[in-house]
C-alpha atoms as a PDB file:
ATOM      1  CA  UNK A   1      30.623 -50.348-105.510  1.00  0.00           C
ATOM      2  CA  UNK A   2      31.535 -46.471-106.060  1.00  0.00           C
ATOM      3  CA  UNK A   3      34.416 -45.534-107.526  1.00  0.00           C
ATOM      4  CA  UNK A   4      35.550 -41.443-107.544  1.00  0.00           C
ATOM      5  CA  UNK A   5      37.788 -40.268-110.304  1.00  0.00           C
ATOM      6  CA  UNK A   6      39.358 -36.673-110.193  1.00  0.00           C
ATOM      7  CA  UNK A   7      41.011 -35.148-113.496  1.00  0.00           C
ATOM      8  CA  UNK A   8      42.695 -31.381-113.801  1.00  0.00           C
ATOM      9  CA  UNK A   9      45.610 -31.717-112.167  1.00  0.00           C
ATOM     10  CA  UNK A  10      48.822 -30.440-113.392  1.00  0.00           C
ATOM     11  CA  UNK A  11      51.371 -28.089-113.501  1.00  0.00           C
ATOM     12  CA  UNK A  12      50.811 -24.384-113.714  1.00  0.00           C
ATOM     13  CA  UNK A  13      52.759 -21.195-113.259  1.00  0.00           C
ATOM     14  CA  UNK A  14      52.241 -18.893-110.370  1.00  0.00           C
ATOM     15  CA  UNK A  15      49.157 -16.755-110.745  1.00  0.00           C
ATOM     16  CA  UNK A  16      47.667 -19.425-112.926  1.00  0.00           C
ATOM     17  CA  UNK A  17      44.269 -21.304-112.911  1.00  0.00           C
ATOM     18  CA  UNK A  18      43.047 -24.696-112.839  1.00  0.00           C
ATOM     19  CA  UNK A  19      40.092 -26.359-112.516  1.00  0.00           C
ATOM     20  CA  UNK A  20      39.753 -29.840-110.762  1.00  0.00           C
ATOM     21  CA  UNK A  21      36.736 -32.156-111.021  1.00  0.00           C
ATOM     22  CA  UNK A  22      35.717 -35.053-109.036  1.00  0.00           C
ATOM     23  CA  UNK A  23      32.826 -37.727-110.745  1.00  0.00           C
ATOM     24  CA  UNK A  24      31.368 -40.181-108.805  1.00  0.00           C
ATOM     25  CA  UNK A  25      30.379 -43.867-110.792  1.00  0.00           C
ATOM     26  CA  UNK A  26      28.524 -46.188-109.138  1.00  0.00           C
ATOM     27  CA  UNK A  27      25.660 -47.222-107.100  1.00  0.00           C
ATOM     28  CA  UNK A  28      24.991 -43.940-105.427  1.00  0.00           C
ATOM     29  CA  UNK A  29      21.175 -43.318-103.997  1.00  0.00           C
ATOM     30  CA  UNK A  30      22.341 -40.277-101.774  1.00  0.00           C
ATOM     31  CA  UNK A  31      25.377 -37.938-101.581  1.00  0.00           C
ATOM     32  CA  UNK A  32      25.345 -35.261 -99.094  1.00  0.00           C
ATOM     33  CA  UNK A  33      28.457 -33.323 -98.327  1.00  0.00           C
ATOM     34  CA  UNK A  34      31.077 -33.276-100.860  1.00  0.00           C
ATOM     35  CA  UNK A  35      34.867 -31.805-101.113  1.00  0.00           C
ATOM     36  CA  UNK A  36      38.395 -31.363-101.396  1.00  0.00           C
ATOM     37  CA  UNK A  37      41.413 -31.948 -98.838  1.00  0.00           C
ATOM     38  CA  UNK A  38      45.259 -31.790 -99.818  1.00  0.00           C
ATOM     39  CA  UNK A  39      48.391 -32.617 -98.563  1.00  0.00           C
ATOM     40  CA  UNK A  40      51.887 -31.113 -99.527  1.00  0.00           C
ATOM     41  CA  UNK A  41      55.282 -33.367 -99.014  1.00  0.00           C
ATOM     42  CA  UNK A  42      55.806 -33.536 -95.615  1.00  0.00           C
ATOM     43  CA  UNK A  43      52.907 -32.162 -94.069  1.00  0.00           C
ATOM     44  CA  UNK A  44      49.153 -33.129 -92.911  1.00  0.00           C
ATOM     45  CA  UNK A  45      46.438 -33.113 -94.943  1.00  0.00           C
ATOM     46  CA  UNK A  46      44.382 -30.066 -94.464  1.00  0.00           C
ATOM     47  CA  UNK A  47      40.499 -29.112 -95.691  1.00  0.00           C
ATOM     48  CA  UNK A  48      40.370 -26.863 -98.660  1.00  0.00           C
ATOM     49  CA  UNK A  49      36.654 -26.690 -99.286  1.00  0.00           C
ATOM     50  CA  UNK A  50      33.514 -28.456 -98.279  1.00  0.00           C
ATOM     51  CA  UNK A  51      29.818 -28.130 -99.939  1.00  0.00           C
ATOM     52  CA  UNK A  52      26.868 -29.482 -98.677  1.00  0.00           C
ATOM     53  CA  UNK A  53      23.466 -30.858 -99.829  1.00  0.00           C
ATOM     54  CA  UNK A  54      22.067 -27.859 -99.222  1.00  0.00           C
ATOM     55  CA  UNK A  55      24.766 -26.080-101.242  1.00  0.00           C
ATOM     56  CA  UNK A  56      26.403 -24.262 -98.558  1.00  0.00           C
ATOM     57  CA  UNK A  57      30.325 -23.583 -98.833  1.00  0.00           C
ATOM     58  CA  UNK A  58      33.396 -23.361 -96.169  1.00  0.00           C
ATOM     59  CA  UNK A  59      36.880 -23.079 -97.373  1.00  0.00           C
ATOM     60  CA  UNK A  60      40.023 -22.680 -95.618  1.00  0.00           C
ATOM     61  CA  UNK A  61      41.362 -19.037 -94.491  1.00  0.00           C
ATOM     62  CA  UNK A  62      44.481 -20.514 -97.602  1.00  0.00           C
ATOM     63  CA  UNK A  63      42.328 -20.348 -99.806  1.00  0.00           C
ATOM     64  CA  UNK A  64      39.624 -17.989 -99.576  1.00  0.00           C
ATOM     65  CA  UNK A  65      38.653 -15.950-102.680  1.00  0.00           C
ATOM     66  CA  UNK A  66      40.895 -17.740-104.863  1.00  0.00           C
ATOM     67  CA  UNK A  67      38.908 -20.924-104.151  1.00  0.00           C
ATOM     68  CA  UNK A  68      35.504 -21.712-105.618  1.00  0.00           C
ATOM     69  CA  UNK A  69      33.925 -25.317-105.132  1.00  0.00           C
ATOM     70  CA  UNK A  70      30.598 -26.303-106.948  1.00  0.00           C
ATOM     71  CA  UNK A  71      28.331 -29.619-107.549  1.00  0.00           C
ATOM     72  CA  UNK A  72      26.532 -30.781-110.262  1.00  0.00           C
ATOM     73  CA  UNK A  73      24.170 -32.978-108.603  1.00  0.00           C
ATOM     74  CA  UNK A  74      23.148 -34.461-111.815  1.00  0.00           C
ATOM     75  CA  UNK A  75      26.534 -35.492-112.431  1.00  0.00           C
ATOM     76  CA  UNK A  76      27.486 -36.946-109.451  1.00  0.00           C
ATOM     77  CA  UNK A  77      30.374 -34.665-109.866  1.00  0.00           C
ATOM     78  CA  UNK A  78      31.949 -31.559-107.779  1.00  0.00           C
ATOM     79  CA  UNK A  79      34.660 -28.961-108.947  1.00  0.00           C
ATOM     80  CA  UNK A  80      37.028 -27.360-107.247  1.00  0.00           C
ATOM     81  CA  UNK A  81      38.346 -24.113-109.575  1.00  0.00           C
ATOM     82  CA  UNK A  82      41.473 -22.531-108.207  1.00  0.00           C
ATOM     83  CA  UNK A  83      42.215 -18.910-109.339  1.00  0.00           C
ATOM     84  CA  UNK A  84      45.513 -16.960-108.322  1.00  0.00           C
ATOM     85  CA  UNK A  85      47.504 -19.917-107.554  1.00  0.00           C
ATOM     86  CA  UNK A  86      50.629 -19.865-105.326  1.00  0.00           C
ATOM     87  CA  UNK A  87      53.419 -21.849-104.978  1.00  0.00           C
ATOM     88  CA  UNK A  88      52.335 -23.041-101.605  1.00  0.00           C
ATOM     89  CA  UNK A  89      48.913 -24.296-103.340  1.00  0.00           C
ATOM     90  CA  UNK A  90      51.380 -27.302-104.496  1.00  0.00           C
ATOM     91  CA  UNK A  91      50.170 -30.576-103.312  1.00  0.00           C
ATOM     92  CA  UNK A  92      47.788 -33.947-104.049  1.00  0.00           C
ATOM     93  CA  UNK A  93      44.224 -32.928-104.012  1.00  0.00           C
ATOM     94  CA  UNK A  94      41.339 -35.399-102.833  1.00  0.00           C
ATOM     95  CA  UNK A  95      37.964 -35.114-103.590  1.00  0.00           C
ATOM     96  CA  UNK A  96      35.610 -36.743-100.947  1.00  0.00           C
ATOM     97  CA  UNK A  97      31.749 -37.637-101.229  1.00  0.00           C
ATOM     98  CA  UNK A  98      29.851 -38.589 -97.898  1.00  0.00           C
ATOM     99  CA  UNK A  99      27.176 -40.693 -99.746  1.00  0.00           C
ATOM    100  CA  UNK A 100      24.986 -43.000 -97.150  1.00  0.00           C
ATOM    101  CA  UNK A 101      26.804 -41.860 -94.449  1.00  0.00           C
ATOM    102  CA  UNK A 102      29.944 -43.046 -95.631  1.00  0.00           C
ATOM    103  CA  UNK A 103      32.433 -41.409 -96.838  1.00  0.00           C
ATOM    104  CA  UNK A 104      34.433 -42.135-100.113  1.00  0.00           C
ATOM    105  CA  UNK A 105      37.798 -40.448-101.472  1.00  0.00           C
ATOM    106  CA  UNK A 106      38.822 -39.884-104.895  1.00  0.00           C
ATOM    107  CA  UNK A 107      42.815 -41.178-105.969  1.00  0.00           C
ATOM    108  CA  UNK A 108      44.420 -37.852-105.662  1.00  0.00           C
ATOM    109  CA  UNK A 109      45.718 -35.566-108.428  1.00  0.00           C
ATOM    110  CA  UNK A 110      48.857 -33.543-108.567  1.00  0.00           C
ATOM    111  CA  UNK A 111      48.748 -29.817-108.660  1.00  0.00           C
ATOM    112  CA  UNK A 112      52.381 -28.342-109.153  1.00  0.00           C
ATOM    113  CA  UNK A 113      52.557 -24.298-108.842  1.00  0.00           C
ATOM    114  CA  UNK A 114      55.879 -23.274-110.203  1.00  0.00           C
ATOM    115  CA  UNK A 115      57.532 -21.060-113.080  1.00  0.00           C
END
């Protein structure tokens, strides 16, 4: 059984920081790509940021230079740290691990941009 738990969330003014981590617990023998989607009140979800094994990083146009995702492999954990934040950054953020070819998500957290 693996369980992912996210922390960080919260509520932060406009132009503010926060810094979201996702730990995985479990019976984990391989994790390959890891990262974080969200989804905003009436829309889809959308991709924020992806990292592989290999370390290499995509992020969505959105998000780009405000964005930074990292792993700590000896963790089983992967952060997402989100600089400049706008109110349109609002929404529930999932972390996801592809471990064994299967892919787990985390419970969601809230991130609320507003003054």
């Amino acid at each position: 059984q693996v369980k992912l738990v996210e922390s960080g969330g919260g509520l932060v003014q406009p132009g503010g920081s926060l810094r979201l981590s996702c730990a995985a617990f479990g019976s984990i023998f391989s994790i390959n790509n890891m990262g974080w989607y969200r989804q905003a009140p009436g829309k889809e979800r959308e991709l924020v940021a992806t990292i592989t094994g290999g370390t290499s990083t995509n992020y969505a146009d959105s998000v780009k230079g405000r964005f930074t995702i990292s792993r700590d492999n000896a963790k089983n954990t992967v952060y997402l740290q989100m600089n400049s934040l706008k109110p349109e950054d609002t929404a529930v953020y999932y972390c996801y691990f592809d471990i064994s070819s299967r892919r787990r998500w985390g419970q969601g957290t809230q991130v609320t941009v507003s003054s």
